[in-house]
PDB file of N, CA and C in Angstrom:
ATOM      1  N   UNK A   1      34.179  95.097-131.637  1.00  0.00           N
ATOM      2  CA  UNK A   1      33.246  96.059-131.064  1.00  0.00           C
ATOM      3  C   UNK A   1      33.633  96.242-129.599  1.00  0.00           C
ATOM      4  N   UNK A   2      33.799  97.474-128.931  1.00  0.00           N
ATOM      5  CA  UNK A   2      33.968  97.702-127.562  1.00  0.00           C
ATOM      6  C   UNK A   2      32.826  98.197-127.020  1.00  0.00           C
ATOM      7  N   UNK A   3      33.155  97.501-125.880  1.00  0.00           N
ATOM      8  CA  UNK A   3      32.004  97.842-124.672  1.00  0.00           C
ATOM      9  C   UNK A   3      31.293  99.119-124.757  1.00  0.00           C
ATOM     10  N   UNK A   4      31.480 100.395-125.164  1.00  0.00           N
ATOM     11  CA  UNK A   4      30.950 101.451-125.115  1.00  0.00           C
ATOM     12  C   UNK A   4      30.155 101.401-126.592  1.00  0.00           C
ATOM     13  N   UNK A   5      30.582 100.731-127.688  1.00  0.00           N
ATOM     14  CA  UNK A   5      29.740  99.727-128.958  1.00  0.00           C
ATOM     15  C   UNK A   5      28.556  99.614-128.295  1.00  0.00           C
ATOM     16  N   UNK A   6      28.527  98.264-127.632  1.00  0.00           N
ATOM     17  CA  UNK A   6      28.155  97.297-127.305  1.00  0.00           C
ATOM     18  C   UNK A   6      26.712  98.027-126.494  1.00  0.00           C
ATOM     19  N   UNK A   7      27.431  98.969-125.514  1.00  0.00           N
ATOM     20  CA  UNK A   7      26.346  99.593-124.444  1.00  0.00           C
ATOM     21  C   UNK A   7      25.357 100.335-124.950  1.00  0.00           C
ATOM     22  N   UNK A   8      25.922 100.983-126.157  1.00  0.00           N
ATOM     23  CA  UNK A   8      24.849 102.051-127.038  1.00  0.00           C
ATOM     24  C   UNK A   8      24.112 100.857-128.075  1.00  0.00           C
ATOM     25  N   UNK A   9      24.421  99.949-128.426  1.00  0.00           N
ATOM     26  CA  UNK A   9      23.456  99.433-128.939  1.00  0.00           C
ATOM     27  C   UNK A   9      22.682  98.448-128.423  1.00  0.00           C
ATOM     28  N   UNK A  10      22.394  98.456-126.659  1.00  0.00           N
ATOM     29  CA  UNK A  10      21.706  98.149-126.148  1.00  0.00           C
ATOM     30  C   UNK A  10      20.764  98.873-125.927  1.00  0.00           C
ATOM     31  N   UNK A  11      21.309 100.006-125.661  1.00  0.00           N
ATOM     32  CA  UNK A  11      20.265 101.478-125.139  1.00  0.00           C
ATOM     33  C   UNK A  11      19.505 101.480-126.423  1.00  0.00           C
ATOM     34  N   UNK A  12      20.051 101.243-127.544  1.00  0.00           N
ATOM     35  CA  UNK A  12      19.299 102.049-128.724  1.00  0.00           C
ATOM     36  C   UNK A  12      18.561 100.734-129.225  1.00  0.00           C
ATOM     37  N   UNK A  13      18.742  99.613-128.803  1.00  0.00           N
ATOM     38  CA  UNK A  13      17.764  98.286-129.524  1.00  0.00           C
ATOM     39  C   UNK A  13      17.919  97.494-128.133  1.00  0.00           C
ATOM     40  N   UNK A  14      17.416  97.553-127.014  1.00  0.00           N
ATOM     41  CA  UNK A  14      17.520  96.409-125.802  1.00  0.00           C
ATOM     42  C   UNK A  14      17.299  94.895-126.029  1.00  0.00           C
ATOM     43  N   UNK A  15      16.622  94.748-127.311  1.00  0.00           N
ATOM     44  CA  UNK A  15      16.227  93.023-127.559  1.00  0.00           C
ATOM     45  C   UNK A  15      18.021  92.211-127.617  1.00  0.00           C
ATOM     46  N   UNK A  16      19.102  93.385-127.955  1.00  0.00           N
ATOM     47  CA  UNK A  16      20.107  92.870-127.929  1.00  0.00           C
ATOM     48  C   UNK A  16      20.660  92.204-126.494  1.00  0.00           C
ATOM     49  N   UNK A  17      20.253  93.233-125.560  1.00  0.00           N
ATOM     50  CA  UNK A  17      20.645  92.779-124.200  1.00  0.00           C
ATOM     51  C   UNK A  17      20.454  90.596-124.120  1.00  0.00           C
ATOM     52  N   UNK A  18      18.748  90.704-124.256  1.00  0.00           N
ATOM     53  CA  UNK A  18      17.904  89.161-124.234  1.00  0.00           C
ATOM     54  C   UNK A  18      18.919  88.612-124.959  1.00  0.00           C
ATOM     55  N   UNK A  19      19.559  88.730-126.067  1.00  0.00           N
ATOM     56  CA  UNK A  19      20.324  87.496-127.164  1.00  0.00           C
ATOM     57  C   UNK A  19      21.324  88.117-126.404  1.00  0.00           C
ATOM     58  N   UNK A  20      22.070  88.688-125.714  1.00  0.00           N
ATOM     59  CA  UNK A  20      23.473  88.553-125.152  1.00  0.00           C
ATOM     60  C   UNK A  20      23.274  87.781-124.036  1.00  0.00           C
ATOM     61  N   UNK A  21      22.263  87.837-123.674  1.00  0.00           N
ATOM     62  CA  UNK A  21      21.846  86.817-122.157  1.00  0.00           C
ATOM     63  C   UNK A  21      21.699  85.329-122.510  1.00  0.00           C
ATOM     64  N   UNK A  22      21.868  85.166-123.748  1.00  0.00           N
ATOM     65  CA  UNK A  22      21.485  83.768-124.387  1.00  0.00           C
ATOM     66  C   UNK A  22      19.759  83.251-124.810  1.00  0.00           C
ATOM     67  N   UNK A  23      19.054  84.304-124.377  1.00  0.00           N
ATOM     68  CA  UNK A  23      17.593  83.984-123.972  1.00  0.00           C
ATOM     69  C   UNK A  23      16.717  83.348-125.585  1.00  0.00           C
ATOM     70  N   UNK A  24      16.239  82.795-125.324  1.00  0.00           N
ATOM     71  CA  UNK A  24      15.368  82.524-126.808  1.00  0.00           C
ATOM     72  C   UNK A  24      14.128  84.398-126.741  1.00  0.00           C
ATOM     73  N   UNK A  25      14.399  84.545-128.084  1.00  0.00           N
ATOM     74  CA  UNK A  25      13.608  85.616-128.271  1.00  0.00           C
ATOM     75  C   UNK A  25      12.873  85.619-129.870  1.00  0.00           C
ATOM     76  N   UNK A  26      11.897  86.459-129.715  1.00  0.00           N
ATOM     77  CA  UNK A  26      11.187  86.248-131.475  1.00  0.00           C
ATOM     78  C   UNK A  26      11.400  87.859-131.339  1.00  0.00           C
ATOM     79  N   UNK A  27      11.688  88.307-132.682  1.00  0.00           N
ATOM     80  CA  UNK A  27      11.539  89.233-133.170  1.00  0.00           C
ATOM     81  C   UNK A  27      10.742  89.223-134.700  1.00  0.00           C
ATOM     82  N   UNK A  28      10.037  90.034-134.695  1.00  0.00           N
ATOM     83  CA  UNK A  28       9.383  90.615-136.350  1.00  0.00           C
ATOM     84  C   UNK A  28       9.638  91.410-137.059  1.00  0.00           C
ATOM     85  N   UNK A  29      10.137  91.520-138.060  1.00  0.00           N
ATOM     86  CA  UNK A  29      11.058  92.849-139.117  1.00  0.00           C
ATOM     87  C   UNK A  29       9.893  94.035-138.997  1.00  0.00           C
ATOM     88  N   UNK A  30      10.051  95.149-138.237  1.00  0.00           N
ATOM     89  CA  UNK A  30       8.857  96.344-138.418  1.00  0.00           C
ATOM     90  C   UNK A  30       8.992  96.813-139.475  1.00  0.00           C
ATOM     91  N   UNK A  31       9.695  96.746-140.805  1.00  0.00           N
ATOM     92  CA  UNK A  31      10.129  96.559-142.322  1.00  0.00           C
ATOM     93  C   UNK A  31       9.503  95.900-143.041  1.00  0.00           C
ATOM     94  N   UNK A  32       8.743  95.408-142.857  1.00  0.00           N
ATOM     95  CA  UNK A  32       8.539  94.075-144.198  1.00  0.00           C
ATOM     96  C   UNK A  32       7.897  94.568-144.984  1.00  0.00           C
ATOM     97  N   UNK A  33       7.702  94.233-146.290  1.00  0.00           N
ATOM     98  CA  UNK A  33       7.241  95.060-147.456  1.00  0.00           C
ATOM     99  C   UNK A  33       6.774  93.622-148.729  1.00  0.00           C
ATOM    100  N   UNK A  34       6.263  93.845-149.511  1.00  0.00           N
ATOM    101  CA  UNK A  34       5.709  92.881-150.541  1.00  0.00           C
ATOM    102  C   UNK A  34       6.341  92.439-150.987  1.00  0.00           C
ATOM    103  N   UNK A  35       6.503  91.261-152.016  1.00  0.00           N
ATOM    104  CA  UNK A  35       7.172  90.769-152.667  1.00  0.00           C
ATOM    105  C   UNK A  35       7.593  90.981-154.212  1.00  0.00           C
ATOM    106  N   UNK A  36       6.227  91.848-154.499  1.00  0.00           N
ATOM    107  CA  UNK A  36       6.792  92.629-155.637  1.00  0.00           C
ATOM    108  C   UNK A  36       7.735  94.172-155.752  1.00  0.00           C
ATOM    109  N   UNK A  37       7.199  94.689-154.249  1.00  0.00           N
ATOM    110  CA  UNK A  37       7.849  95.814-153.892  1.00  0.00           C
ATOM    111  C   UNK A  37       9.218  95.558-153.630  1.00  0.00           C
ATOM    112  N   UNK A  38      10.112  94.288-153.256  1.00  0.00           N
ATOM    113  CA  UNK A  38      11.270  93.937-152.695  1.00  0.00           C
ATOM    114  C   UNK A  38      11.612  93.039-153.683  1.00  0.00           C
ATOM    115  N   UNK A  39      11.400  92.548-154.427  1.00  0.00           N
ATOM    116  CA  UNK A  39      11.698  91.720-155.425  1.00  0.00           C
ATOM    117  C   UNK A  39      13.336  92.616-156.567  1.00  0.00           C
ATOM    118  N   UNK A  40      13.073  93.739-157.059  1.00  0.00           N
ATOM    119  CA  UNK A  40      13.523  94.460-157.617  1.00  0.00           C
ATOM    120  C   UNK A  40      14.982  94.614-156.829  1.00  0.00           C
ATOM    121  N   UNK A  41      14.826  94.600-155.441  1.00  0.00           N
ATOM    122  CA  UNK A  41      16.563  95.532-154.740  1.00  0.00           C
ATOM    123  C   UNK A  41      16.784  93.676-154.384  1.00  0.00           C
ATOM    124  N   UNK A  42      16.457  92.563-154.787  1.00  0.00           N
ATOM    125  CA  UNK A  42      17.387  91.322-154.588  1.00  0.00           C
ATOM    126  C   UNK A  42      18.370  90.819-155.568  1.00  0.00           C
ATOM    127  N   UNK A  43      18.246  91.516-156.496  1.00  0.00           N
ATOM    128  CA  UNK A  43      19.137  90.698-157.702  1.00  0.00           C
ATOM    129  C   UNK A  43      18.513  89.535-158.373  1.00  0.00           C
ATOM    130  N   UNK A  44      17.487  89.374-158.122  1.00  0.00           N
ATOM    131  CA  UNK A  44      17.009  88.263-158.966  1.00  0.00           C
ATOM    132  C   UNK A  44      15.839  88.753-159.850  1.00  0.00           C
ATOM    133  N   UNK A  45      16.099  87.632-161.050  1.00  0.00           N
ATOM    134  CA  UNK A  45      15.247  87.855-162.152  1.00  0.00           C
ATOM    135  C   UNK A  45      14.065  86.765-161.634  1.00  0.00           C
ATOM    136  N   UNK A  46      13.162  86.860-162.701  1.00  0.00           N
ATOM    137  CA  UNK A  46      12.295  86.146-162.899  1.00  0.00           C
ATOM    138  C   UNK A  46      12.886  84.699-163.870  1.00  0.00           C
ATOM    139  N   UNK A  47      13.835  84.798-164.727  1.00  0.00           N
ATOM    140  CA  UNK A  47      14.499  83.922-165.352  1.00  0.00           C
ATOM    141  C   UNK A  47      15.305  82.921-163.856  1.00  0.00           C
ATOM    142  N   UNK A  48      15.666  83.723-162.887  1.00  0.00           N
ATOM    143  CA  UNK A  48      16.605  82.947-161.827  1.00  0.00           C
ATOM    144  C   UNK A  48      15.680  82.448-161.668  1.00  0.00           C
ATOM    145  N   UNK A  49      14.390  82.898-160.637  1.00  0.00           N
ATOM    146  CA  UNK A  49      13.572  81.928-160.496  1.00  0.00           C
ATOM    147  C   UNK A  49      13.097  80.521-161.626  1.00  0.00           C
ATOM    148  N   UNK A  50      13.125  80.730-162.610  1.00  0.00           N
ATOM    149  CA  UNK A  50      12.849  79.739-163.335  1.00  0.00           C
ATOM    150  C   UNK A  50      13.794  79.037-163.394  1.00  0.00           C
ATOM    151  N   UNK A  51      14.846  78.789-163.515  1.00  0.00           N
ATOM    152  CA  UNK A  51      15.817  78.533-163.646  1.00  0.00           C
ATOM    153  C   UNK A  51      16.100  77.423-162.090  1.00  0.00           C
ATOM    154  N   UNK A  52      15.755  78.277-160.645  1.00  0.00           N
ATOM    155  CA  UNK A  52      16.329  77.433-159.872  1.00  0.00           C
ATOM    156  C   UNK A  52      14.866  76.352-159.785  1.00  0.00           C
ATOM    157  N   UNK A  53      13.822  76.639-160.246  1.00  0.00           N
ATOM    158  CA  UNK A  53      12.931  75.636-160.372  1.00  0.00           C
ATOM    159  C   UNK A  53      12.788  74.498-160.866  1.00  0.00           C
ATOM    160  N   UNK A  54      13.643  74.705-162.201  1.00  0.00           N
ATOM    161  CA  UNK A  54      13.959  73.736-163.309  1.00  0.00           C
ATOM    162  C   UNK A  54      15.125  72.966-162.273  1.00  0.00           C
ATOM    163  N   UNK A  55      15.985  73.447-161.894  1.00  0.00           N
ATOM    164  CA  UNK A  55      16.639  72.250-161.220  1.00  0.00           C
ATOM    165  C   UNK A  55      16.372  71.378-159.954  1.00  0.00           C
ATOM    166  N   UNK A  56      15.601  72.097-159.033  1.00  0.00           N
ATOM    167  CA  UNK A  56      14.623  71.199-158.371  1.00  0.00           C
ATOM    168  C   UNK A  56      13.702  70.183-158.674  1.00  0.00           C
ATOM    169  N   UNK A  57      13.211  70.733-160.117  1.00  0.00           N
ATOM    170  CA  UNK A  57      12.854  69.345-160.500  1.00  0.00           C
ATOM    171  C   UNK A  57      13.631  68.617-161.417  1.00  0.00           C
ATOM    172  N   UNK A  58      14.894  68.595-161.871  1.00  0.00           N
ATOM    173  CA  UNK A  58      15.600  68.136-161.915  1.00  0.00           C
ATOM    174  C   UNK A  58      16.709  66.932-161.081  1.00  0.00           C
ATOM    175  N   UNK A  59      16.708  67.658-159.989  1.00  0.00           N
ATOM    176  CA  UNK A  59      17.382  66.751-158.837  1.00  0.00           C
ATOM    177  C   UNK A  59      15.914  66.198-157.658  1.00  0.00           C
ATOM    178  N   UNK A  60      14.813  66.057-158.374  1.00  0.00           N
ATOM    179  CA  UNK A  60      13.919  65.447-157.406  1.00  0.00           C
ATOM    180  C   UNK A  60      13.719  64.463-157.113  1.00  0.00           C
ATOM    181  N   UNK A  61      14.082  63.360-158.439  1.00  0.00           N
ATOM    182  CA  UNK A  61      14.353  62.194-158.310  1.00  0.00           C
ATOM    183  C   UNK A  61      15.572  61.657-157.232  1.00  0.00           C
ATOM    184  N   UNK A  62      16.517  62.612-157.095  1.00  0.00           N
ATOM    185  CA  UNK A  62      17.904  62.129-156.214  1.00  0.00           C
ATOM    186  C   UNK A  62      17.042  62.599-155.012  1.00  0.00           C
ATOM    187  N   UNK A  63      16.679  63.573-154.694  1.00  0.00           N
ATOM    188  CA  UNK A  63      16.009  64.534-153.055  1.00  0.00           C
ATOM    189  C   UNK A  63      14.985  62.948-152.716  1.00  0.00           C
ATOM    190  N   UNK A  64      14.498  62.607-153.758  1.00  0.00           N
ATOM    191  CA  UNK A  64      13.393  61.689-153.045  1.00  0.00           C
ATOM    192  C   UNK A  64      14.000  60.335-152.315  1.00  0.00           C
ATOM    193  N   UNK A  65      15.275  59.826-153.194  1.00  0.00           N
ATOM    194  CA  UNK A  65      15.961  58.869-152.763  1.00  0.00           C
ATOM    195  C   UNK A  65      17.160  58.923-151.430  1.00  0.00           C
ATOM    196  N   UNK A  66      17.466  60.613-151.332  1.00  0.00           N
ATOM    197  CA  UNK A  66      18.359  61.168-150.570  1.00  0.00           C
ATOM    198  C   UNK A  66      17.600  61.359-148.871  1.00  0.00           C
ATOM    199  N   UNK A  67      16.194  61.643-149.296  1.00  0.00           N
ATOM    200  CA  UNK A  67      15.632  62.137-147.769  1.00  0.00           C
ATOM    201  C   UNK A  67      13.812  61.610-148.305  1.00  0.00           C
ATOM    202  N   UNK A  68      14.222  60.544-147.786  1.00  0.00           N
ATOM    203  CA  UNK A  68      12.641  59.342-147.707  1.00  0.00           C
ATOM    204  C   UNK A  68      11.423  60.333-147.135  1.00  0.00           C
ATOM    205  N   UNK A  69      11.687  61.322-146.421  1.00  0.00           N
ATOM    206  CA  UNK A  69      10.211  62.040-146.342  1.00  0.00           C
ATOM    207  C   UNK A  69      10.111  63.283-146.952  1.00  0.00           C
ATOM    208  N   UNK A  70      10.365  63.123-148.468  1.00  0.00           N
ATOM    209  CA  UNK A  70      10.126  64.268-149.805  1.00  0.00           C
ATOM    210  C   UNK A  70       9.243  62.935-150.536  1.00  0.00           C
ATOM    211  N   UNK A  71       9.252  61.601-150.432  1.00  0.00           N
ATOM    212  CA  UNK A  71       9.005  60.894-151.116  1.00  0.00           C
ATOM    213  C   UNK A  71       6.991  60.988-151.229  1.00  0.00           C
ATOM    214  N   UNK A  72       6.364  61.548-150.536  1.00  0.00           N
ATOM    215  CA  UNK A  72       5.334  61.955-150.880  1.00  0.00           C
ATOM    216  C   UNK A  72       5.340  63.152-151.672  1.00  0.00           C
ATOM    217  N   UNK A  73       6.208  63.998-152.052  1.00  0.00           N
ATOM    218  CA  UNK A  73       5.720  65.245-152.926  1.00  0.00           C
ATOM    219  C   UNK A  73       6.905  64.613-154.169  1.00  0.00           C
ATOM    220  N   UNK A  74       7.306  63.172-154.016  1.00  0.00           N
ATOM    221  CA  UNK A  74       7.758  63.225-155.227  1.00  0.00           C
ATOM    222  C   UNK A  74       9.277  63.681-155.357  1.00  0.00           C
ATOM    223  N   UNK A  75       9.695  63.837-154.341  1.00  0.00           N
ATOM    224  CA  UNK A  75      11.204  64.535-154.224  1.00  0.00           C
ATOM    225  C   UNK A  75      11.291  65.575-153.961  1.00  0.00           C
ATOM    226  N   UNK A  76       9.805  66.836-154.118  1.00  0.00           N
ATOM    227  CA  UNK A  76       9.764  68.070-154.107  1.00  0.00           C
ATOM    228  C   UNK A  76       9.888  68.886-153.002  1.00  0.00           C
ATOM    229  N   UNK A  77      10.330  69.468-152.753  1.00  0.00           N
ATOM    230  CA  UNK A  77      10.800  69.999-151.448  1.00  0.00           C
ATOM    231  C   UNK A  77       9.592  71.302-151.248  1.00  0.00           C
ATOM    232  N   UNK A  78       8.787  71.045-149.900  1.00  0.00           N
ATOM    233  CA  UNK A  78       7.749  71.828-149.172  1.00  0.00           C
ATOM    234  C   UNK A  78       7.689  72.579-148.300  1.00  0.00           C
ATOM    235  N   UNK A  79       7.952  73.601-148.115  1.00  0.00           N
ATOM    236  CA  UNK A  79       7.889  74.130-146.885  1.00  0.00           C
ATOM    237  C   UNK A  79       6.222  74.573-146.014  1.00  0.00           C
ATOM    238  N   UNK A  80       5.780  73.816-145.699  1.00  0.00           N
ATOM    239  CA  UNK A  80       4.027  74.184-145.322  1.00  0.00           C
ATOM    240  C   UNK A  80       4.339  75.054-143.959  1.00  0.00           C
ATOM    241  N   UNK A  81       3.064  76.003-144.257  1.00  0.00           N
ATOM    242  CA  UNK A  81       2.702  76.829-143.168  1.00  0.00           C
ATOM    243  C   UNK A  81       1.856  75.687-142.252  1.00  0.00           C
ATOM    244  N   UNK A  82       2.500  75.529-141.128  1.00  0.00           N
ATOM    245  CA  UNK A  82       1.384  74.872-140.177  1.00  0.00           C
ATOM    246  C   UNK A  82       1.343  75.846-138.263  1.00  0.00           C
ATOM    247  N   UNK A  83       0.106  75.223-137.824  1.00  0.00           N
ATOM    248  CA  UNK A  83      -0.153  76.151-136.557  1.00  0.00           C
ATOM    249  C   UNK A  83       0.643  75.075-135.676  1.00  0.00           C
ATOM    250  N   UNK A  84       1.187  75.772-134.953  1.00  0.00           N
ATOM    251  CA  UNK A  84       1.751  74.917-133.831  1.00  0.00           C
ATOM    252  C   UNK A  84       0.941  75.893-132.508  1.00  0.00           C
ATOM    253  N   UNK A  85       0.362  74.661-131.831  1.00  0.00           N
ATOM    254  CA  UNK A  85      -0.529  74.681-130.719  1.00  0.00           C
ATOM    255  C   UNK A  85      -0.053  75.643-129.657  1.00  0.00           C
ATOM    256  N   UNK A  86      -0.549  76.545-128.970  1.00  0.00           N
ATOM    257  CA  UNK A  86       0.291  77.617-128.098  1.00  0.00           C
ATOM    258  C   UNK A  86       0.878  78.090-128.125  1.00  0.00           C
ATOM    259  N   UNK A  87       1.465  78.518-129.453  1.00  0.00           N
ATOM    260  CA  UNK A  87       3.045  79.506-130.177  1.00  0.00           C
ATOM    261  C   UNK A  87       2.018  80.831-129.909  1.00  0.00           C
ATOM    262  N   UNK A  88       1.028  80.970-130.456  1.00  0.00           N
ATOM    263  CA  UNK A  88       0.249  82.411-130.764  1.00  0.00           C
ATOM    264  C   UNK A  88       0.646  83.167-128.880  1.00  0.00           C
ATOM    265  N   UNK A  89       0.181  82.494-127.866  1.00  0.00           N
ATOM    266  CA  UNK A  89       0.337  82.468-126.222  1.00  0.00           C
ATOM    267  C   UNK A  89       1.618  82.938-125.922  1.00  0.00           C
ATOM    268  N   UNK A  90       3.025  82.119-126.452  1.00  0.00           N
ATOM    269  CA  UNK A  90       4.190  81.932-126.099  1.00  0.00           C
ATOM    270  C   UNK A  90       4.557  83.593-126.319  1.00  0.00           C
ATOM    271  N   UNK A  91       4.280  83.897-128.000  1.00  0.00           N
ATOM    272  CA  UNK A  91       4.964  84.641-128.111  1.00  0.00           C
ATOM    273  C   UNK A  91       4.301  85.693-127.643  1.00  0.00           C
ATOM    274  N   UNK A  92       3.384  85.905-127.900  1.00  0.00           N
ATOM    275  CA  UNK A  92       2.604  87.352-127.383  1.00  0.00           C
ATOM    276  C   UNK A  92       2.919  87.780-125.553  1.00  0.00           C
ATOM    277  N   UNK A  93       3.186  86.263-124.973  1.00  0.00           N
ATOM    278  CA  UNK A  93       3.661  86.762-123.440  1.00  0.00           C
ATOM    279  C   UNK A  93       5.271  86.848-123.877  1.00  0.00           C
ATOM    280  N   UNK A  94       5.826  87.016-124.563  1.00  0.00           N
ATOM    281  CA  UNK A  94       7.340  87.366-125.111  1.00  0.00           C
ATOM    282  C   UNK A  94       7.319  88.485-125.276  1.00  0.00           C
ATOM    283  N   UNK A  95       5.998  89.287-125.843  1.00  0.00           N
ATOM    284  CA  UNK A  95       6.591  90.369-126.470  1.00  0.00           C
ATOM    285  C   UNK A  95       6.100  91.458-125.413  1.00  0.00           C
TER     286      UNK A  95
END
């Protein structure tokens, strides 16, 4: 990409400038759409999903022995929504 690249897609999206500066930045997809509405343009079935489920619990017994803090869900791997204290502050003076 050359500099005259580079310059127009600052002008035309500036959040690029902040990540060329190195800066920590949050961005939010102004795109996002449902999961049944977007489900269809990923390539996945409903069989994949089953499928990669069945092997998670399959290899849960190894995940639990592999990484000692799955060993409360059993090996099962969690991703929890949690609040982290002053993020709501951080980012809103970000944006």
């Amino acid at each position: 990409m050359n500099t005259l690249d580079i310059e127009n897609l600052v002008v035309k999206f500036p959040l690029v400038q902040r990540l060329m500066d190195l800066e920590a930045v949050t961005w939010f997809n102004p795109n996002t759409t449902t999961l049944a509405e977007g489900l269809p343009y990923v390539g996945l079935t409903q069989n994949d999903v089953a499928e990669a489920e069945a092997r998670l619990q399959r290899f849960a017994p190894y995940l639990c022995l592999a990484f000692p803090e799955t060993q409360q869900t059993n090996g099962i791997i969690e991703s929890e929504v949690v609040a982290i204290p002053g993020d709501a502050e951080r980012v809103g003076a970000a944006l």
